[in-house]
Structure formats: structure tokens, C-alpha cells
Protein backbone atom coordinates (compact mmCIF):
# COMPACT_ATOMS: atom_id res chain seq x y z
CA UNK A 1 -26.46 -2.54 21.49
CA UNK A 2 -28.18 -5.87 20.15
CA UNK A 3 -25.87 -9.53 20.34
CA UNK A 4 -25.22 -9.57 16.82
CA UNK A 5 -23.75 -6.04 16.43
CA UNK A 6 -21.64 -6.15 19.92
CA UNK A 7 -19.98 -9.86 17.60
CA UNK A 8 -20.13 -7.84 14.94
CA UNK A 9 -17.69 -5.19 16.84
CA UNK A 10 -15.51 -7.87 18.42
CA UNK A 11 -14.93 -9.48 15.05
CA UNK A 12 -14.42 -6.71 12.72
CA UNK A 13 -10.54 -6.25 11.67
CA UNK A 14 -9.96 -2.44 12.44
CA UNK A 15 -8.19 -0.68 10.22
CA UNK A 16 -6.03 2.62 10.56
CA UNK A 17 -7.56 3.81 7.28
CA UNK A 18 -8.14 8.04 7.95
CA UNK A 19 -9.07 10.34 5.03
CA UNK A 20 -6.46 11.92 2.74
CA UNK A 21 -7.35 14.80 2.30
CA UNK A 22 -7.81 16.18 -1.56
CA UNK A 23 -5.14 19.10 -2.25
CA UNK A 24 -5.03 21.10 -5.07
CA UNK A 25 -1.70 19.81 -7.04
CA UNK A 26 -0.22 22.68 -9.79
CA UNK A 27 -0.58 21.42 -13.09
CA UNK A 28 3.49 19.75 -13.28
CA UNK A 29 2.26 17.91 -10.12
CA UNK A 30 -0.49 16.23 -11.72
CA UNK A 31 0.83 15.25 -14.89
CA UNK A 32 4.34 13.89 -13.02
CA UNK A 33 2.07 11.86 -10.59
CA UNK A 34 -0.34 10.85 -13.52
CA UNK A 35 3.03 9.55 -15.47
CA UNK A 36 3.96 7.58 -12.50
CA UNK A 37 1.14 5.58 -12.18
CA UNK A 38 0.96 4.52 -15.92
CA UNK A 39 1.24 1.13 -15.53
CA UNK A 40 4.60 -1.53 -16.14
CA UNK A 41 4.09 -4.75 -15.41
CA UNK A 42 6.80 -6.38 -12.54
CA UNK A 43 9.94 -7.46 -13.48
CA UNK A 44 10.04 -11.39 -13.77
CA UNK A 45 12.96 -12.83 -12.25
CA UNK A 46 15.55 -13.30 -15.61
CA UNK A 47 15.72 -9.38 -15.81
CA UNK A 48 17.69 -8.69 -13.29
CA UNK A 49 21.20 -7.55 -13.72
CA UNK A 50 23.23 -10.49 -11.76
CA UNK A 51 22.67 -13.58 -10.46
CA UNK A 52 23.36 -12.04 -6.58
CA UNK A 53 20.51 -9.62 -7.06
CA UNK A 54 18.01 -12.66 -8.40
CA UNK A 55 19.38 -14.57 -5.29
CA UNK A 56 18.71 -11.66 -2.91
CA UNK A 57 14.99 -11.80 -4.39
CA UNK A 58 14.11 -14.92 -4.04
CA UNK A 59 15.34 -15.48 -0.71
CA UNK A 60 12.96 -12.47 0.38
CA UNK A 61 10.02 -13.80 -1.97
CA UNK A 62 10.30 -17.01 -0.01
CA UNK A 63 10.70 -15.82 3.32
CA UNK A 64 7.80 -12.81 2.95
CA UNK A 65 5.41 -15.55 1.59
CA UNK A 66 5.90 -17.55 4.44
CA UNK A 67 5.16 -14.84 6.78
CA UNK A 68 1.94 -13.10 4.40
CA UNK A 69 0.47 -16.76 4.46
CA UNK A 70 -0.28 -16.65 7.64
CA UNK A 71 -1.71 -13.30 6.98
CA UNK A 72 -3.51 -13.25 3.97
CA UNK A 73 -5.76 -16.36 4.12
CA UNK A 74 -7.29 -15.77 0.71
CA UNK A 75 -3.89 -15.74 -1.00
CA UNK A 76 -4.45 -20.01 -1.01
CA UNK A 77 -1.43 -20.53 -3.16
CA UNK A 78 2.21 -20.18 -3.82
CA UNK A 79 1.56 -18.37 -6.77
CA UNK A 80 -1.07 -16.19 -5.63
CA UNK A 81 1.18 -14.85 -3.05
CA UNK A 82 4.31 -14.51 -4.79
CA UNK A 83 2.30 -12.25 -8.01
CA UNK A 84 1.01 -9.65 -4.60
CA UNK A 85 4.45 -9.68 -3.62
CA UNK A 86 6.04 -9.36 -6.81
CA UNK A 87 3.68 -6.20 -7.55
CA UNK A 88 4.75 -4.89 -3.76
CA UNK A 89 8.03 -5.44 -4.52
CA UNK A 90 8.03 -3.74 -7.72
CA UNK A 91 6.20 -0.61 -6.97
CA UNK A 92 7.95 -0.06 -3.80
CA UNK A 93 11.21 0.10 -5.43
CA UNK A 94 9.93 1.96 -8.85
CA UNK A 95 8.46 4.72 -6.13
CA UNK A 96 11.87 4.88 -4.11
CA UNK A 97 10.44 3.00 -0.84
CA UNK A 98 11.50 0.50 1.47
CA UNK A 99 9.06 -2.44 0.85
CA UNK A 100 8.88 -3.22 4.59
CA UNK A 101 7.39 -0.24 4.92
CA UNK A 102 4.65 -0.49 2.49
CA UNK A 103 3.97 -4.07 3.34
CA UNK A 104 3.40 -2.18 6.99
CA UNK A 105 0.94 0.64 5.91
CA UNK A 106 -0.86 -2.33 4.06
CA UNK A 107 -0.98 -4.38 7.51
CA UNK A 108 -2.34 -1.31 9.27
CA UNK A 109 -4.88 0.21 6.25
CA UNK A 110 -6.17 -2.69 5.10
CA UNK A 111 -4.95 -5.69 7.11
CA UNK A 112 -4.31 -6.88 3.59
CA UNK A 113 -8.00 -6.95 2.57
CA UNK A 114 -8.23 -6.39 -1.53
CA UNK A 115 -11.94 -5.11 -0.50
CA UNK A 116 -11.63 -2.80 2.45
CA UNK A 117 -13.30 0.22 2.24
CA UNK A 118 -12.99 2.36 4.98
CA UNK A 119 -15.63 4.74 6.68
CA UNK A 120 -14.56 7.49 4.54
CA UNK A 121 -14.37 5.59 1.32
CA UNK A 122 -10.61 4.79 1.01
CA UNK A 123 -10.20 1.25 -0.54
CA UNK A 124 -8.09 -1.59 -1.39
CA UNK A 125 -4.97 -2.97 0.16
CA UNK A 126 -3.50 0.59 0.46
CA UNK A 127 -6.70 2.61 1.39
CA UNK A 128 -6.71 5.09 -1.61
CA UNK A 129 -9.32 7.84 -2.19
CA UNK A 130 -11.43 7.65 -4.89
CA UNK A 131 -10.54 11.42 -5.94
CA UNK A 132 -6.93 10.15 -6.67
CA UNK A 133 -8.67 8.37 -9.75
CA UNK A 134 -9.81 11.78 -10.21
CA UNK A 135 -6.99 13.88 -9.86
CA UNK A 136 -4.48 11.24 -11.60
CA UNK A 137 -6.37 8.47 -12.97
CA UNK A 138 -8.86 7.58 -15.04
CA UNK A 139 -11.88 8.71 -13.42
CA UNK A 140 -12.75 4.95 -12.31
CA UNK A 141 -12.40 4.62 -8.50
CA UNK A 142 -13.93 0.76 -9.08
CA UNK A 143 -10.62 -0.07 -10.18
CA UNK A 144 -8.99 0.88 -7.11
CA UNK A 145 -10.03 -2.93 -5.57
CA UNK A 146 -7.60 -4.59 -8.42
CA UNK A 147 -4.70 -5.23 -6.54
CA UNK A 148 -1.70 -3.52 -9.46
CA UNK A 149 -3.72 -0.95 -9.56
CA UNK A 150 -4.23 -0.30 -6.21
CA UNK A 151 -0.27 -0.77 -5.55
CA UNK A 152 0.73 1.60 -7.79
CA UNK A 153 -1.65 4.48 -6.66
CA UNK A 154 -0.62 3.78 -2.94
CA UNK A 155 2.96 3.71 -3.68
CA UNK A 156 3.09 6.83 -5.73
CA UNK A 157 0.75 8.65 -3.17
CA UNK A 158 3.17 8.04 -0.54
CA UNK A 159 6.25 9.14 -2.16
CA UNK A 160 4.74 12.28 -3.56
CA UNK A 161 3.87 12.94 0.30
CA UNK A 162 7.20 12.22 1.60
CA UNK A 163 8.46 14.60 -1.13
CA UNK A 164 5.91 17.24 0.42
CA UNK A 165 7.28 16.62 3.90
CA UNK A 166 11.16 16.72 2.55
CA UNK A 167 11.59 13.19 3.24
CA UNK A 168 10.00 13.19 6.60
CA UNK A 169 8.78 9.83 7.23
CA UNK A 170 6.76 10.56 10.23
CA UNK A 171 4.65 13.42 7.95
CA UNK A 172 4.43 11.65 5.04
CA UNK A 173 2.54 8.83 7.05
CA UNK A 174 0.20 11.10 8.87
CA UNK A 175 -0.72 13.13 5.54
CA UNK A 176 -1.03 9.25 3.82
CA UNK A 177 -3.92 8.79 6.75
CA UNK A 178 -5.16 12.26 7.43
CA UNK A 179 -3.71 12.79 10.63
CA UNK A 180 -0.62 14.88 10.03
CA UNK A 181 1.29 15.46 13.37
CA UNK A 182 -0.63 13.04 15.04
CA UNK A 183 1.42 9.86 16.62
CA UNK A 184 -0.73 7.10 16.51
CA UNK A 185 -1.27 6.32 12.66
CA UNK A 186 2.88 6.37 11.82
CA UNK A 187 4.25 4.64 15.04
CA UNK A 188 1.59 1.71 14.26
CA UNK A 189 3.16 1.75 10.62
CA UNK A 190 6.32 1.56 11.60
CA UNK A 191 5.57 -1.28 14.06
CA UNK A 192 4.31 -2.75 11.46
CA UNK A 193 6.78 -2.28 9.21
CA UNK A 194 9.69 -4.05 11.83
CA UNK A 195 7.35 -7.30 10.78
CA UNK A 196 8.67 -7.32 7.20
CA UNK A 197 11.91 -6.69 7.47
CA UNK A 198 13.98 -9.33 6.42
């Protein structure tokens, strides 16, 4: 092994980021998951329902910014971070997840890197397969690097899996990464995952 690629090892961020493996989904499948990822822009503060809930929000915007800046050194501003977790936010809860949790999986797939691509092609902050774009999307796996985009698959990937698994959280992880029923992949998730809560 040359210098350069044993720095090149010791430098590299590794990521979790397995394969999904491509199902065949039954025709309801599809079109429910394809309806789920058409897209809704987040909710902007003034829409929601009382002031408690707005005050709930903000105090986690503020406190998970804090803790993603250290993470996400590209995110340079305020804003920049507050519109990724505003999309988070939003897609977690439209899917029925704990945000915590997806903030996790994107700390293990991705270390939140927009550009990742793993060694079997996943990509993005959430690692999604290009077939998804197939199966669900619009045939264009280039726009799973844009970061709502890439969200929204992610998020509606993993709940269709925990719906597969019956709500197990441990399956739905290792299906996510392509390493059903093995340990390593969810308990680093969940790890993760204790890092966001609030």
C-alpha cells in the first residue's frame, strides 16, 4: 500500500451505507410509496396550530443547529442549517418517525455528506438506491444528491420497511442497509440516534 492511499484510508469518513436490496413491490405498493414522495414543501413556522407547538420547535431548531454545526461544516450559516433541519423535521414527522432517529441513520450513512455515494451506489444524506428513482420516482437517480429530495425518499423508504417488519425497529434498520438480522448497522443507528435527542 503506497503513503498516499494508507492517508487516504485514515482520512476517509466511513460510512455504514450497505445495499438495499431491490424487491418487487405489488402494484398498491408502488403507487402508495410513489404518492408519498410527491413533494410538499416544510411547514414554515406560522402554520402551526398553537403557540406551545411553535415554541416546542424552535427550541429544538436551536438546540439541533447547535449540535449539526459542529457536524456539518459546509452548512456555514444559520439559515443553511435551519432549511436541512426544517426538511428533517418535516419528513420525519409526515413519514411517522422519530426525527432523532433519522438524524442518526444520516450520521451513520452519510455522516451528513449531501454527496456520499457509497461502494454500491447509494447516495445522499440518507444513502438511497438509485432503483428507488426507478421503482417510485422519476427515473432520475441525479436528483437523489438534492437534499428535499433525498429526505423524502429516505424517510418514506424507512417507514415502508418498518411497515414490512410490523414496526420492528431493529428490521426495518437492517433491511434500510442490507443487513437484515445483522447487529452492527441498527445498534450504531441507534447510538446515533441517543445524539439527537433533545
Amino acid at each position: 500500500m503506497s503513503m498516499l492511499t494508507g492517508l487516504a484510508l485514515l482520512y476517509h469518513e466511513p460510512s455504514m451505507a450497505g445495499a438495499q436490496i431491490e424487491e418487487p413491490l405489488v402494484d398498491s405498493v408502488r403507487s402508495a410509496l410513489s404518492a408519498q414522495i410527491a413533494y410538499d414543501a416544510p411547514p414554515r413556522q406560522e402554520e402551526f396550530a398553537d403557540t406551545a407547538s411553535r415554541v416546542r420547535y424552535l427550541r429544538w431548531l436551536g438546540t439541533m443547529s447547535d449540535r449539526l454545526k459542529r457536524r456539518k461544516t459546509d452548512l456555514i450559516t444559520l439559515r443553511e442549517r435551519q432549511e436541512f433541519l426544517e426538511n428533517v423535521w418535516y419528513d420525519s414527522k409526515r413519514a411517522g418517525l422519530d426525527t432523532a432517529l433519522v438524524l442518526g441513520l444520516i450520521q451513520v450513512e452519510s455522516g451528513f455528506r449531501k454527496f456520499a455515494v457509497s461502494s454500491a451506489g447509494a447516495r445522499g444524506y440518507m444513502q438511497v438506491m438509485p432503483f428507488w428513482m426507478r421503482l417510485i420516482g422519476d427515473g432520475d437517480a441525479s436528483k437523489l444528491t438534492q437534499m428535499q429530495v433525498n429526505l423524502r425518499f429516505g424517510c418514506v423508504i424507512l417507514r415502508h420497511y418498518l411497515d414490512r417488519e410490523q414496526g420492528d425497529l431493529f428490521l426495518a434498520l437492517g433491511r434500510y442497509n442490507g443487513s437484515r438480522g445483522k447487529a452492527p448497522y441498527p445498534n450504531a443507528v441507534l447510538g446515533a440516534k441517543k445524539q439527537w435527542e433533545t
